[in-house]
Each structure stands twice: as C-alpha cells, then as structure tokens.
C-alpha atoms as a PDB file:
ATOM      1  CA  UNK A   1      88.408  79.144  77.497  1.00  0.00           C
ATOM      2  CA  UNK A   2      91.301  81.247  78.936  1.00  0.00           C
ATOM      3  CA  UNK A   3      92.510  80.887  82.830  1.00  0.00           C
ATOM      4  CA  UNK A   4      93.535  83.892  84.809  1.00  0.00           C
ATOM      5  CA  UNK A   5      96.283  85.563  83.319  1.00  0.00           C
ATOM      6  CA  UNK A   6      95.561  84.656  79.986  1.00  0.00           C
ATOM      7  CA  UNK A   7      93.490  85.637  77.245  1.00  0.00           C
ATOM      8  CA  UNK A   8      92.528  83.570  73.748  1.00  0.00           C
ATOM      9  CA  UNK A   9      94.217  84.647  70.644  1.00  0.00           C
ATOM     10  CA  UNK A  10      94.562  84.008  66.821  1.00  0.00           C
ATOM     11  CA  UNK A  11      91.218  84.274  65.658  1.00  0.00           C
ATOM     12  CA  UNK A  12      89.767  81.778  63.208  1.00  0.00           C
ATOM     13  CA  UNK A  13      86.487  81.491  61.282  1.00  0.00           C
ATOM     14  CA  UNK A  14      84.798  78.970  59.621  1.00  0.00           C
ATOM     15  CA  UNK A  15      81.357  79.231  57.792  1.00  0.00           C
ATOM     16  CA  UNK A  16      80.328  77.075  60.489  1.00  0.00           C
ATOM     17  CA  UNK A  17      82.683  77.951  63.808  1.00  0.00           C
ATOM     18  CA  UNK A  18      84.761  80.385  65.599  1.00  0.00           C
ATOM     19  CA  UNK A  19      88.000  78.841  67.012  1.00  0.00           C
ATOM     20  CA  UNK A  20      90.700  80.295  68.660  1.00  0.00           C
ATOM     21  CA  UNK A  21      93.711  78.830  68.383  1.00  0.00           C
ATOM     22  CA  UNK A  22      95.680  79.404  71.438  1.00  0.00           C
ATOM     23  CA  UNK A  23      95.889  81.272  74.572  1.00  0.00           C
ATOM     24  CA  UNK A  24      98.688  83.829  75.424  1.00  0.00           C
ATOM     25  CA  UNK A  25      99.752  85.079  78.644  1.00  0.00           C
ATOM     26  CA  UNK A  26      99.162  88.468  80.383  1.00  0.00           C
ATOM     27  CA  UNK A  27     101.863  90.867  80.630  1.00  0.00           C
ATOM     28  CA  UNK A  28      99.670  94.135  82.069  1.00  0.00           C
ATOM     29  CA  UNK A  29     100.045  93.286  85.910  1.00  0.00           C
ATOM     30  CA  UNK A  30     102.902  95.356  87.540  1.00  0.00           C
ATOM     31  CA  UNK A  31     105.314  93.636  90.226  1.00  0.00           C
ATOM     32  CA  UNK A  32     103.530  92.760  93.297  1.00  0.00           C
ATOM     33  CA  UNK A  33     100.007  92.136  91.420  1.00  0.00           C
ATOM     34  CA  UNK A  34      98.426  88.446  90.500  1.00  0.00           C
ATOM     35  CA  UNK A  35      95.840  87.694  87.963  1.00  0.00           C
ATOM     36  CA  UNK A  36      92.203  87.903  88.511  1.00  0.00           C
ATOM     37  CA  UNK A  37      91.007  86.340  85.831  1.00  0.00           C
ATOM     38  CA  UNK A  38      90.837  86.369  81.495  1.00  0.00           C
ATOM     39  CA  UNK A  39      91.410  88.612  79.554  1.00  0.00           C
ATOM     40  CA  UNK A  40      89.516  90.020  76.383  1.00  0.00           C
ATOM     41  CA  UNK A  41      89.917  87.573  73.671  1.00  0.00           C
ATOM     42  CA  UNK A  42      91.171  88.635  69.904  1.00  0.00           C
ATOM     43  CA  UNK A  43      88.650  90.048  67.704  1.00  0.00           C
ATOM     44  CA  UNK A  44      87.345  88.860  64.764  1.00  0.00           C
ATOM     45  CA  UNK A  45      87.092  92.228  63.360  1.00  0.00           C
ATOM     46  CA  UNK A  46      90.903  92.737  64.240  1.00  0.00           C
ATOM     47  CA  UNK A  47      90.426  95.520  66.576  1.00  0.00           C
ATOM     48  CA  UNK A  48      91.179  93.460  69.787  1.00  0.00           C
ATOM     49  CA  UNK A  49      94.404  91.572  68.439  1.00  0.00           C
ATOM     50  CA  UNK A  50      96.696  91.023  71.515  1.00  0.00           C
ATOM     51  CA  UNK A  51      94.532  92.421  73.919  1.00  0.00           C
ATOM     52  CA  UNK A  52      96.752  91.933  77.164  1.00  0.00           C
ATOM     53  CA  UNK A  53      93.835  93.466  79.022  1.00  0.00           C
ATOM     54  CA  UNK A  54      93.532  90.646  82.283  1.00  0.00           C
ATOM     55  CA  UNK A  55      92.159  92.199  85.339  1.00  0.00           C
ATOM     56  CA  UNK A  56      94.635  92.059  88.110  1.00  0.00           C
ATOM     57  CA  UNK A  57      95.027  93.471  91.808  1.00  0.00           C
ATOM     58  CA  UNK A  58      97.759  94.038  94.465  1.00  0.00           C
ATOM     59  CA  UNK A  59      98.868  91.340  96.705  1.00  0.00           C
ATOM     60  CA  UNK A  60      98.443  91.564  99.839  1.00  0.00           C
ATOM     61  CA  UNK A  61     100.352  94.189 102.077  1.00  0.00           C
ATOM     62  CA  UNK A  62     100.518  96.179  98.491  1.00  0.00           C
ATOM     63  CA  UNK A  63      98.589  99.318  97.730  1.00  0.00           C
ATOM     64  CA  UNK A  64      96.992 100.072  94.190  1.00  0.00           C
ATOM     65  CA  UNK A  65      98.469 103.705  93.254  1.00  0.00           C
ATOM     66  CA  UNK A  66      96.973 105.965  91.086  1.00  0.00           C
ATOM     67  CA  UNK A  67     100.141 105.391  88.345  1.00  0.00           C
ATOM     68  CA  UNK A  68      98.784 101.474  87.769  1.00  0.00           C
ATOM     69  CA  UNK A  69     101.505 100.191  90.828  1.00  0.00           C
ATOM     70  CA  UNK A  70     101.400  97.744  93.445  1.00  0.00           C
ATOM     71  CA  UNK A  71     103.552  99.740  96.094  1.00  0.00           C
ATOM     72  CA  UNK A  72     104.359  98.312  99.945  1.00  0.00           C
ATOM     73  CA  UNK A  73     101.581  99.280 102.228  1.00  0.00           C
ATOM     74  CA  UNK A  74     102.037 100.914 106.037  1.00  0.00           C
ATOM     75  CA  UNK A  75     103.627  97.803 108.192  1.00  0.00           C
ATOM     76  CA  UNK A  76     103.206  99.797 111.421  1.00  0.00           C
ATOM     77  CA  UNK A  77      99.417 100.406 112.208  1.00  0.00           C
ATOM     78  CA  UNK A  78      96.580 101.046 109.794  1.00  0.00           C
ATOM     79  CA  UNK A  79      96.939 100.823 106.188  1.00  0.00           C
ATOM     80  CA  UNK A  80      94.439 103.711 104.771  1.00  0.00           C
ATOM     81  CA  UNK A  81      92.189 106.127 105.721  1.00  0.00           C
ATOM     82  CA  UNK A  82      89.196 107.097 104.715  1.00  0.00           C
ATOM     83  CA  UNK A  83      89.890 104.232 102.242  1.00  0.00           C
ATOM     84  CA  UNK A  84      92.949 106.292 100.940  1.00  0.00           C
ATOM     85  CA  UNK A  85      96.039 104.312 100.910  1.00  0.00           C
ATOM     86  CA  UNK A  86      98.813 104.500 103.756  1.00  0.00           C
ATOM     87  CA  UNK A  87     102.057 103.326 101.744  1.00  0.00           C
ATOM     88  CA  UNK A  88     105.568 102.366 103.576  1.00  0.00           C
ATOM     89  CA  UNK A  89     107.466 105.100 101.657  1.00  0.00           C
ATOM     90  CA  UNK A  90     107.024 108.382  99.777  1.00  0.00           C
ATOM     91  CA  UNK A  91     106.991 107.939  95.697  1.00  0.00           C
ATOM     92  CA  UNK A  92     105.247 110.983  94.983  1.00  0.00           C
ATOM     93  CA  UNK A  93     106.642 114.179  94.441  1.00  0.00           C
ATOM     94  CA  UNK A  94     103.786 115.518  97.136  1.00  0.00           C
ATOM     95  CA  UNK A  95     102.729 113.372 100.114  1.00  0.00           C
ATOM     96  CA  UNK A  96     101.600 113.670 103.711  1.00  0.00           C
ATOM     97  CA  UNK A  97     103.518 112.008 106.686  1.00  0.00           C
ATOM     98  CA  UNK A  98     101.679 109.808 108.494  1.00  0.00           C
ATOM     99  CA  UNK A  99     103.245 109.070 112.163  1.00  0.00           C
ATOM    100  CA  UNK A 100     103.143 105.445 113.577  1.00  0.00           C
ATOM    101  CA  UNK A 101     105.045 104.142 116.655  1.00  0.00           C
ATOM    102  CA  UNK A 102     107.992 106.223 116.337  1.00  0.00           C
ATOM    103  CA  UNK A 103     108.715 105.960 112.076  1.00  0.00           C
ATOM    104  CA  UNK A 104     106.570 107.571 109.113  1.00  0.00           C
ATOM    105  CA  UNK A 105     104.320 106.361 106.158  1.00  0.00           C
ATOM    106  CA  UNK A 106     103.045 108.561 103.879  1.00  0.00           C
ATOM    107  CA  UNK A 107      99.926 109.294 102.168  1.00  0.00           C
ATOM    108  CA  UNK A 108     100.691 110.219  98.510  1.00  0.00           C
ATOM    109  CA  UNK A 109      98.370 113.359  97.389  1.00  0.00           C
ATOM    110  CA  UNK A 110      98.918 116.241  95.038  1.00  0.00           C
ATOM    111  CA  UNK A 111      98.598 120.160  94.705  1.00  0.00           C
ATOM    112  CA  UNK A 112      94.335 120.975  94.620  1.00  0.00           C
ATOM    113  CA  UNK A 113      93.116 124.744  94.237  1.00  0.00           C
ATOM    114  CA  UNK A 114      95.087 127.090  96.292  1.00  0.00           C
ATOM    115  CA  UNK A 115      97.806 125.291  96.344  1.00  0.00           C
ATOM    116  CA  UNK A 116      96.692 122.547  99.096  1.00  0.00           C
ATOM    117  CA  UNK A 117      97.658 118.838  99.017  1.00  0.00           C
ATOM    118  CA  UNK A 118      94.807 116.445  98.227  1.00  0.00           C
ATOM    119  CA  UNK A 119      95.414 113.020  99.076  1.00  0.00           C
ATOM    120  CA  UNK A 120      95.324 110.467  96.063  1.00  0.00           C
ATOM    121  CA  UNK A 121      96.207 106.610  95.631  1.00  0.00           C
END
C-alpha cells in the first residue's frame, strides 16, 4: 500500500498474485500544496504506467487557482467571497481589486458575454 504522495508502480503478475514492486513519489502538486493521499497505482493492462495522479490541496493561507496553483491568499481581512478566492496579488491578465485596510487584493476573473469580468479561481 502507497502513503500520501506516493503511488505503487512496476506491475507484476503471477498465475497466482499481483505484486507491485515499489512505490514512487508524486510529482503533480505545485509549490505551496501537500499530499492528500495515494495515488492511482500502475496498470496491469499498461494504460496507468506512472500515473503521478496523488490528490493534493493548498496549504494553508494558499488559494487553489483555476491554472492548478497554490497562490498567497488575502492577509488583510477575508479570504473569498461567495466562496471565490481573494488572492494577495493580481496573476491574471483580468482581475477585480478588492480594498482592505488601506492596500488591495484582487479577485482574479475573466471577460463573460458583453465584455464583463466574471470572477474565477
């Protein structure tokens, strides 16, 4: 069986058994992000071979963007809205400022129909 952050590799039969013969580490997680738990295991079919797949999330005080990033989160106030994300700095082309105590955090979003900004993760 395969910790967090790992997931079971080099797939073996027998006429009798199904081993695996070692365990490799994730590699999916971006910066700021820890390990949730295994990932899939090689096939035996070969389709799955290095599957790198382990579920991970943001650490805390780090937002989960839409691009697959674990990003600094708002350090002055509230942190989302309306369970949207309130990051520390803009890293989207489009976002919406977000006052708080005298300095800004932004809200990333993106051009919707008509041309208005939509906010996104």
């Amino acid at each position: 069986m395969a910790g967090p952050g790992y997931y079971l590799s080099r797939y073996f039969e027998t006429s009798y058994e199904v081993w695996y013969r070692g365990v490799k580490p994730c590699t999916n997680a971006p910066a700021n992000a820890h390990y949730t738990g295994p990932g899939t295991p090689d096939s035996p079919d070969g389709t799955i071979m290095d599957a790198n797949d382990c579920p991970w999330e943001c650490d805390d005080g780090f937002g989960h963007t839409s691009d697959d990033r674990c990003l600094p989160l708002c350090r002055i106030g509230e942190t989302a809205m309306n369970g949207i994300n309130i990051y520390a700095e803009k890293h989207t082309k489009y976002a919406m400022a977000v006052p708080r105590n005298g300095a800004t955090c932004w809200i990333s979003a993106t051009r919707g129909q008509g041309g208005k900004l939509v906010p996104v993760n």
